[in-house]
C-alpha atoms as a PDB file:
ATOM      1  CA  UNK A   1      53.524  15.293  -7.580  1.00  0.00           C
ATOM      2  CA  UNK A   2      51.325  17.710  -6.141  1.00  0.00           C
ATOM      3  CA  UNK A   3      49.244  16.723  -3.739  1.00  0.00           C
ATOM      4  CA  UNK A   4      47.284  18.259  -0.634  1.00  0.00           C
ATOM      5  CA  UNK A   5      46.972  16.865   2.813  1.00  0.00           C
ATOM      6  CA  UNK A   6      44.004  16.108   4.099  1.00  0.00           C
ATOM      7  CA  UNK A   7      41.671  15.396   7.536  1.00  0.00           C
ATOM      8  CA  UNK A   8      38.599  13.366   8.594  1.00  0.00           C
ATOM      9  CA  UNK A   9      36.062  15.927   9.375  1.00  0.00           C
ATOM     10  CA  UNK A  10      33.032  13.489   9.784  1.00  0.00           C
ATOM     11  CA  UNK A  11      30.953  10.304   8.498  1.00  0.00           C
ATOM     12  CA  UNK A  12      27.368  11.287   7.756  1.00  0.00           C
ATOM     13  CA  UNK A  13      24.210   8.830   7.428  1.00  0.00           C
ATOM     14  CA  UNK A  14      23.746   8.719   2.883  1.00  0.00           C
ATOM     15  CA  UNK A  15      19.670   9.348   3.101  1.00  0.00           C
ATOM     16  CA  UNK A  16      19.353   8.446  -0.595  1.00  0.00           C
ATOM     17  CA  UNK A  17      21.595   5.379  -0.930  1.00  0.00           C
ATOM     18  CA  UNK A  18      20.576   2.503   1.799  1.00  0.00           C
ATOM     19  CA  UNK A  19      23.704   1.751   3.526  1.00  0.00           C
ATOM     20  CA  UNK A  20      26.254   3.880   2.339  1.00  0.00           C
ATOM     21  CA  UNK A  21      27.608   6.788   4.909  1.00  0.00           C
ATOM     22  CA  UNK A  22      29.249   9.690   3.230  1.00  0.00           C
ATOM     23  CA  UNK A  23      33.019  10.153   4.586  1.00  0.00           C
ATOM     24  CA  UNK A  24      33.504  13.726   4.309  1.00  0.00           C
ATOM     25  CA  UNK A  25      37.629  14.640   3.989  1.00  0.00           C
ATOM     26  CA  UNK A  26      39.099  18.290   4.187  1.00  0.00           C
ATOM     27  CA  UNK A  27      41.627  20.209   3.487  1.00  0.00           C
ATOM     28  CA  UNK A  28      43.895  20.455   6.097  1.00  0.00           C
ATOM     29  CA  UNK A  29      44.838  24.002   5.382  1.00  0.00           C
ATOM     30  CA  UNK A  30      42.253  25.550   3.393  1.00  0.00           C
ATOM     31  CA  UNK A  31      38.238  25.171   2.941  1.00  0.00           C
ATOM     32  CA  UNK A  32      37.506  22.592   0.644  1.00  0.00           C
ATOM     33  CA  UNK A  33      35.499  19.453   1.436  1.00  0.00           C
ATOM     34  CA  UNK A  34      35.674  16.048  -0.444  1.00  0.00           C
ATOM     35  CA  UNK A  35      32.652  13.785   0.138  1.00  0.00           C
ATOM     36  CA  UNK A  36      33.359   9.881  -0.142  1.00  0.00           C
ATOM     37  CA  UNK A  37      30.301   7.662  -0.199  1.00  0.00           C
ATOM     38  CA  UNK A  38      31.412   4.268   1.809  1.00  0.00           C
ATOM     39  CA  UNK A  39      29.825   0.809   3.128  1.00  0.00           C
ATOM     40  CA  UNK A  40      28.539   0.891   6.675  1.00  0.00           C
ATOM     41  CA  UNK A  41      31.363  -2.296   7.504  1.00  0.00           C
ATOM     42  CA  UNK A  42      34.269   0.895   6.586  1.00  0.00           C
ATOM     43  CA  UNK A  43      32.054   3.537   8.081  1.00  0.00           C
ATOM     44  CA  UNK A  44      31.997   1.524  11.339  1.00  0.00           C
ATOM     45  CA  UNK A  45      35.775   0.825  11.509  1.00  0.00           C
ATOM     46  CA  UNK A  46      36.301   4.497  11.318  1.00  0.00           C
ATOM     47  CA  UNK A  47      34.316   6.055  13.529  1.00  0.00           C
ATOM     48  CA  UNK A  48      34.982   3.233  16.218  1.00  0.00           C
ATOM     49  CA  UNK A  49      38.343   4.590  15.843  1.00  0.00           C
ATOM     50  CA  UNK A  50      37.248   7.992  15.756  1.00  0.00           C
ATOM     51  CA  UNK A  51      35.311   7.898  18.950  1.00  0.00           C
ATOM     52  CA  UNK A  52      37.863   5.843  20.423  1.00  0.00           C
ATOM     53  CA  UNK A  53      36.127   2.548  20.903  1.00  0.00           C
ATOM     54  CA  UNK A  54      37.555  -0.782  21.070  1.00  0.00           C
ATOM     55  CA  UNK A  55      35.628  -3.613  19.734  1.00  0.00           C
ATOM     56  CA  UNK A  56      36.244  -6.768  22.356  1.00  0.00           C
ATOM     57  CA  UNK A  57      38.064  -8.669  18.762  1.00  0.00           C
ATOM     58  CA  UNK A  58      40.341  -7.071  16.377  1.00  0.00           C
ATOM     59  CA  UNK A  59      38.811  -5.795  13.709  1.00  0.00           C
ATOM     60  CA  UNK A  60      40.085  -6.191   9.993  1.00  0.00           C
ATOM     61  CA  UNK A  61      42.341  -3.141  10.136  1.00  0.00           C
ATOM     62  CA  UNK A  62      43.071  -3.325  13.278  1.00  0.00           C
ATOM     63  CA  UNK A  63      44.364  -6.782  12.967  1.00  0.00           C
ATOM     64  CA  UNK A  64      46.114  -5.682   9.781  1.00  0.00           C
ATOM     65  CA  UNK A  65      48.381  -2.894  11.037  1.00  0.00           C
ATOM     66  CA  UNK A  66      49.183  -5.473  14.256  1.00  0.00           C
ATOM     67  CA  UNK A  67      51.003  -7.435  11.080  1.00  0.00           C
ATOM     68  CA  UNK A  68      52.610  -4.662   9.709  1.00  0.00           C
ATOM     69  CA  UNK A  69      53.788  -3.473  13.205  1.00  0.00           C
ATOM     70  CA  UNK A  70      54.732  -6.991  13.672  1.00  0.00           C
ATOM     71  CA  UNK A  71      57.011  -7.289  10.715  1.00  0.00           C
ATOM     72  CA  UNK A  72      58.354  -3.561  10.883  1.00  0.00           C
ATOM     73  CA  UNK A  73      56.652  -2.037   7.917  1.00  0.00           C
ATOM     74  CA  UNK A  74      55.268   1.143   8.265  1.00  0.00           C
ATOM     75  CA  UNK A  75      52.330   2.749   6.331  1.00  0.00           C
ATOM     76  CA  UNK A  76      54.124   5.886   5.433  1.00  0.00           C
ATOM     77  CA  UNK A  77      51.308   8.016   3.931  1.00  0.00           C
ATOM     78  CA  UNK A  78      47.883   7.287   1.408  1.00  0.00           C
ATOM     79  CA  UNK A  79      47.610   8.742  -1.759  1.00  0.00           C
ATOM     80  CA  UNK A  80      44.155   9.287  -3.319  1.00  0.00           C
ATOM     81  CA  UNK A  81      45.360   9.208  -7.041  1.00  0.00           C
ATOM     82  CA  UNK A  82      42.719   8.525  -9.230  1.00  0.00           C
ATOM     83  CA  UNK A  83      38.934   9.436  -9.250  1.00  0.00           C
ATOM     84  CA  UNK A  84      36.501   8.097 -12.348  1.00  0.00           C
ATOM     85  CA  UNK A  85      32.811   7.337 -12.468  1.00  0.00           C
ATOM     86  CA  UNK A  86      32.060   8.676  -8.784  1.00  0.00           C
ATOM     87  CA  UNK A  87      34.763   5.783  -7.303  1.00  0.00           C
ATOM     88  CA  UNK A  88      38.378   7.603  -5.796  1.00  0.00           C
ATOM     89  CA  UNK A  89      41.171   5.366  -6.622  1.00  0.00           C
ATOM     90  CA  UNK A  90      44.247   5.030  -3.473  1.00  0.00           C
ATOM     91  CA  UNK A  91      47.694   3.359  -2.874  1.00  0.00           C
ATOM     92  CA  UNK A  92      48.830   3.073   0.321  1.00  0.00           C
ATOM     93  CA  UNK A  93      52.819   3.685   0.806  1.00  0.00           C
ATOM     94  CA  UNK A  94      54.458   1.035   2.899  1.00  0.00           C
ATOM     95  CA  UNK A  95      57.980   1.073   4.029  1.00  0.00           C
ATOM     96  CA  UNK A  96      60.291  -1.848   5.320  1.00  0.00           C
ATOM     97  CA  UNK A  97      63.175   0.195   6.229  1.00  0.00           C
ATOM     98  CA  UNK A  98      64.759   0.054   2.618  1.00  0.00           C
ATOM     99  CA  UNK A  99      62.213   0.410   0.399  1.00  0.00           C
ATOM    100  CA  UNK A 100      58.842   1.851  -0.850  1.00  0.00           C
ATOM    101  CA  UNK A 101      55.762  -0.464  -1.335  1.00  0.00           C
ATOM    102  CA  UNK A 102      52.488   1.066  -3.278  1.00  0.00           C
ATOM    103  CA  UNK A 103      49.705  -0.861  -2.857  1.00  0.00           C
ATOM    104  CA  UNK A 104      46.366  -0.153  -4.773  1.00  0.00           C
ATOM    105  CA  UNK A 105      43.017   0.010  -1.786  1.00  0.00           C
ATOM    106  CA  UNK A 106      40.254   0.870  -1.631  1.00  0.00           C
ATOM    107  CA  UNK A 107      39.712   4.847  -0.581  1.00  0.00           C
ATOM    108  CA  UNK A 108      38.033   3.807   3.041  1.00  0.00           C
ATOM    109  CA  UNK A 109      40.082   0.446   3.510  1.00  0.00           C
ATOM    110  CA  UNK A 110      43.216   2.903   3.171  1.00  0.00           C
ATOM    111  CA  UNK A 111      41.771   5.770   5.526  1.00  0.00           C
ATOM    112  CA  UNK A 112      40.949   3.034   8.106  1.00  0.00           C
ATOM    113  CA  UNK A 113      44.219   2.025   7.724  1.00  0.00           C
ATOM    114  CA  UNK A 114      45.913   5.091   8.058  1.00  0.00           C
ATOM    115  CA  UNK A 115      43.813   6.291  10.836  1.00  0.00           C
ATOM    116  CA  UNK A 116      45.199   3.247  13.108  1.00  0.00           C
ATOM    117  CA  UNK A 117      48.867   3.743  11.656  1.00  0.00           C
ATOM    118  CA  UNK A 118      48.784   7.722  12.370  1.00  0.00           C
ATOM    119  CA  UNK A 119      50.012   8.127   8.674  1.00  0.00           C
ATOM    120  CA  UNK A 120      48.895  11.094   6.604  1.00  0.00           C
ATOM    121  CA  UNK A 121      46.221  10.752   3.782  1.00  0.00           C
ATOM    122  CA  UNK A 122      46.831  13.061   0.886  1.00  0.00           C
ATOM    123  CA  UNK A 123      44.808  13.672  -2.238  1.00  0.00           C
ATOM    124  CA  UNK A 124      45.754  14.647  -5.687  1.00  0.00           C
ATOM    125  CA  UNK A 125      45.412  18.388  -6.630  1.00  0.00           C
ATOM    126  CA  UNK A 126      43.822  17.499  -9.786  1.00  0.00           C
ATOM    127  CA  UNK A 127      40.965  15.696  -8.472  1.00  0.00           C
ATOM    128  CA  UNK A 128      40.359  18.075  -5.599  1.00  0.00           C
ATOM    129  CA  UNK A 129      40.415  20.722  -8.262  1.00  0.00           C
ATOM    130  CA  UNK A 130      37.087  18.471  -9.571  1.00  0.00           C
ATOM    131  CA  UNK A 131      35.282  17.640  -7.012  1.00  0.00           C
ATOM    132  CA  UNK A 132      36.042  19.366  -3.648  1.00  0.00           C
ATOM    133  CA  UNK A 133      33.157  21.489  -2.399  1.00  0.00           C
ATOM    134  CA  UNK A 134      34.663  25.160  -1.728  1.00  0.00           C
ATOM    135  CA  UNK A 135      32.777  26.621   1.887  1.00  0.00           C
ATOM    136  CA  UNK A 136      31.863  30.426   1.375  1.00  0.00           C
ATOM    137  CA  UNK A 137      31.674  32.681   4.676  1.00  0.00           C
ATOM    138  CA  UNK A 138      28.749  34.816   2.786  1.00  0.00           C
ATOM    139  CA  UNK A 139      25.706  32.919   3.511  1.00  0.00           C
ATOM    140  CA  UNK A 140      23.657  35.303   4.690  1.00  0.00           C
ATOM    141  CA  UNK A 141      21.665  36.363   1.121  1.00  0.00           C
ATOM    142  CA  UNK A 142      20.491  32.745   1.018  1.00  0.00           C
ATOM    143  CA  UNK A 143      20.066  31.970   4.559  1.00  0.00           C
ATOM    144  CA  UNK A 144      16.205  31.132   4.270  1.00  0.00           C
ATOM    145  CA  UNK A 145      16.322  29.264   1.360  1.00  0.00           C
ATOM    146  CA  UNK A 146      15.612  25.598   1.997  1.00  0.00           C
ATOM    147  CA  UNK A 147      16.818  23.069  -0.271  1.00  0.00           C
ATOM    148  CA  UNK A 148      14.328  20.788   0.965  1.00  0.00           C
ATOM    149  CA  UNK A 149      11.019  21.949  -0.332  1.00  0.00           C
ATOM    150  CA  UNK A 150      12.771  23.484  -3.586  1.00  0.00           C
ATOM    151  CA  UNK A 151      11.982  21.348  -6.605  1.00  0.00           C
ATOM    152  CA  UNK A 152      15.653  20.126  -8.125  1.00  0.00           C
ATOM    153  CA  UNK A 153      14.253  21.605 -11.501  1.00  0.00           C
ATOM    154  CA  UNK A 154      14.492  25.104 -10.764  1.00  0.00           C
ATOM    155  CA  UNK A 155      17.859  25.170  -9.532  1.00  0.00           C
ATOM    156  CA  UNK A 156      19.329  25.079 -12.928  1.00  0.00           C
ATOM    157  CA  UNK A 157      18.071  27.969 -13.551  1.00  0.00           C
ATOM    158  CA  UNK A 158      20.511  29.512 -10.869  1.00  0.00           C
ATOM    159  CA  UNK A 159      23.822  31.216 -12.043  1.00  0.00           C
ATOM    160  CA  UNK A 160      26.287  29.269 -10.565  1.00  0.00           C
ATOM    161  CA  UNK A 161      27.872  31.829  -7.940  1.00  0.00           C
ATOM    162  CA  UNK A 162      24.089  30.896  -6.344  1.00  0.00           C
ATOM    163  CA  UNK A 163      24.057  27.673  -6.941  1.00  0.00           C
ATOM    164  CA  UNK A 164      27.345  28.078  -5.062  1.00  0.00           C
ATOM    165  CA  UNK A 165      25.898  29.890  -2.064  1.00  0.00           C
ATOM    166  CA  UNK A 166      23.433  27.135  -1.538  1.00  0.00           C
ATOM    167  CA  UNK A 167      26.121  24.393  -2.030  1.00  0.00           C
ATOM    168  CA  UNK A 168      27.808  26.092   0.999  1.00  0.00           C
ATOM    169  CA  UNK A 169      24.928  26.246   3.131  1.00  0.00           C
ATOM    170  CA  UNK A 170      24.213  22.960   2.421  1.00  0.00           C
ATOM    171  CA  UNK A 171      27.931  21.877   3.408  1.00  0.00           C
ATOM    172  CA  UNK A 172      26.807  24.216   6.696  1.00  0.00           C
ATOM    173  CA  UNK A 173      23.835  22.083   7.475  1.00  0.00           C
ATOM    174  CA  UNK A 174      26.222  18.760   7.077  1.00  0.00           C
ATOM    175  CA  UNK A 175      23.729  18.042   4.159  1.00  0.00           C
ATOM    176  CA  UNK A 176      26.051  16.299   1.948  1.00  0.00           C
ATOM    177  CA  UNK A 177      23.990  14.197  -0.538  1.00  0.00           C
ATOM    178  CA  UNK A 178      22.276  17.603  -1.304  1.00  0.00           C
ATOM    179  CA  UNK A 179      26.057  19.266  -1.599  1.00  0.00           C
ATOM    180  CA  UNK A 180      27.248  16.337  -4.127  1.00  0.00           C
ATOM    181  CA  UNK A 181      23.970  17.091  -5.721  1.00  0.00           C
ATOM    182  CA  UNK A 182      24.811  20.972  -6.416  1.00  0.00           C
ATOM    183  CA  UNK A 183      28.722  20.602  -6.635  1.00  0.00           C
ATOM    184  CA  UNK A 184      27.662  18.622 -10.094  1.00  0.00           C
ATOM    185  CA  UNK A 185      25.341  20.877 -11.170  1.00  0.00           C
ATOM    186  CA  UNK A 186      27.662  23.730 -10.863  1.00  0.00           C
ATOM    187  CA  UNK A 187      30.619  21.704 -12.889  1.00  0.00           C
ATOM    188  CA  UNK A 188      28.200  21.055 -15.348  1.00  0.00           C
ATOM    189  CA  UNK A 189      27.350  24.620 -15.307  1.00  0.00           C
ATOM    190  CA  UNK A 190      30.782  25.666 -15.710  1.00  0.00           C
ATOM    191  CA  UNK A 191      31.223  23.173 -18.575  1.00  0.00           C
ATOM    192  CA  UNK A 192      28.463  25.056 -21.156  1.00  0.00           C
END
């Protein structure tokens, strides 16, 4: 299966959707970056783990990879398989020391997970191939634009390669709503 390993590189406050955080994932060996739109209660349990904090009681995951550790089953990597409708589909791989165990989570319940178990979190070529935003070091012919006061109208008027500049830039500015935004205006783009 081909697949592509990936890292945490931040959670980020969702400004249009009340109480969602946007879990941004990339590549671990190239420039691609997968947002993930999560609950604050998932948000929380990974960045307390992120910034190394220890709540005074277990929380959820934590208590659930005390079992596992318990009853010598390992999380031995998660898989995000599937993605349809904006929601990314995982299974976590367990091992008891003789056999594989998929499980079907929930994208952040299995990156919390795997955080606390040190296992590695891979996606699926073909959905990164969807809906990864690519970084571009050329920013500098679009480095005034803001995205702010420009009216979401005009921008399909923009060829995608500058559409694509100002999905970067907005990937720069850790803008990420704004980069979801573009990323599907330039597949839709691509698609005419």
């Amino acid at each position: 299966m081909d697949k592509t390993k990936l890292k945490i590189q931040g959670i980020t406050f969702n400004q249009i959707q009340a109480g969602a955080y946007a879990l941004i994932l990339a590549e671990e060996k190239g420039n691609r970056r997968i947002p993930i739109i999560i609950g604050t209660p998932e948000a929380q349990a990974i960045a307390l783990f992120l910034e190394h904090l220890s709540p005074p009681r277990p929380l959820t995951h934590d208590l659930f990879i005390s079992f596992i550790q318990a009853a010598n089953i390992s999380l031995k990597e998660v898989l995000i398989c599937k993605y349809e409708e904006g929601i990314f589909y995982s299974k976590m791989i367990f091992n008891d020391g003789t056999k594989d165990i998929l499980l079907d989570s929930r994208t952040s319940d299995a990156i919390a997970l795997a955080l606390r178990a040190d296992a590695p979190i891979y996606m699926k070529n073909d959905i990164i191939k969807d809906v990864a935003i690519e970084f571009e070091d050329d920013l500098d012919d679009y480095a005034d634009n803001d995205l702010e006061q420009q009216p979401l109208i005009p921008l399909d008027g923009l060829s995608p390669e500058k559409l694509q500049k100002l999905l970067s830039e907005a990937i720069l500015n850790e803008n990420y709503e704004k980069a979801s935004y573009l990323r599907d205006l330039i597949k839709d783009k691509n698609k005419k």
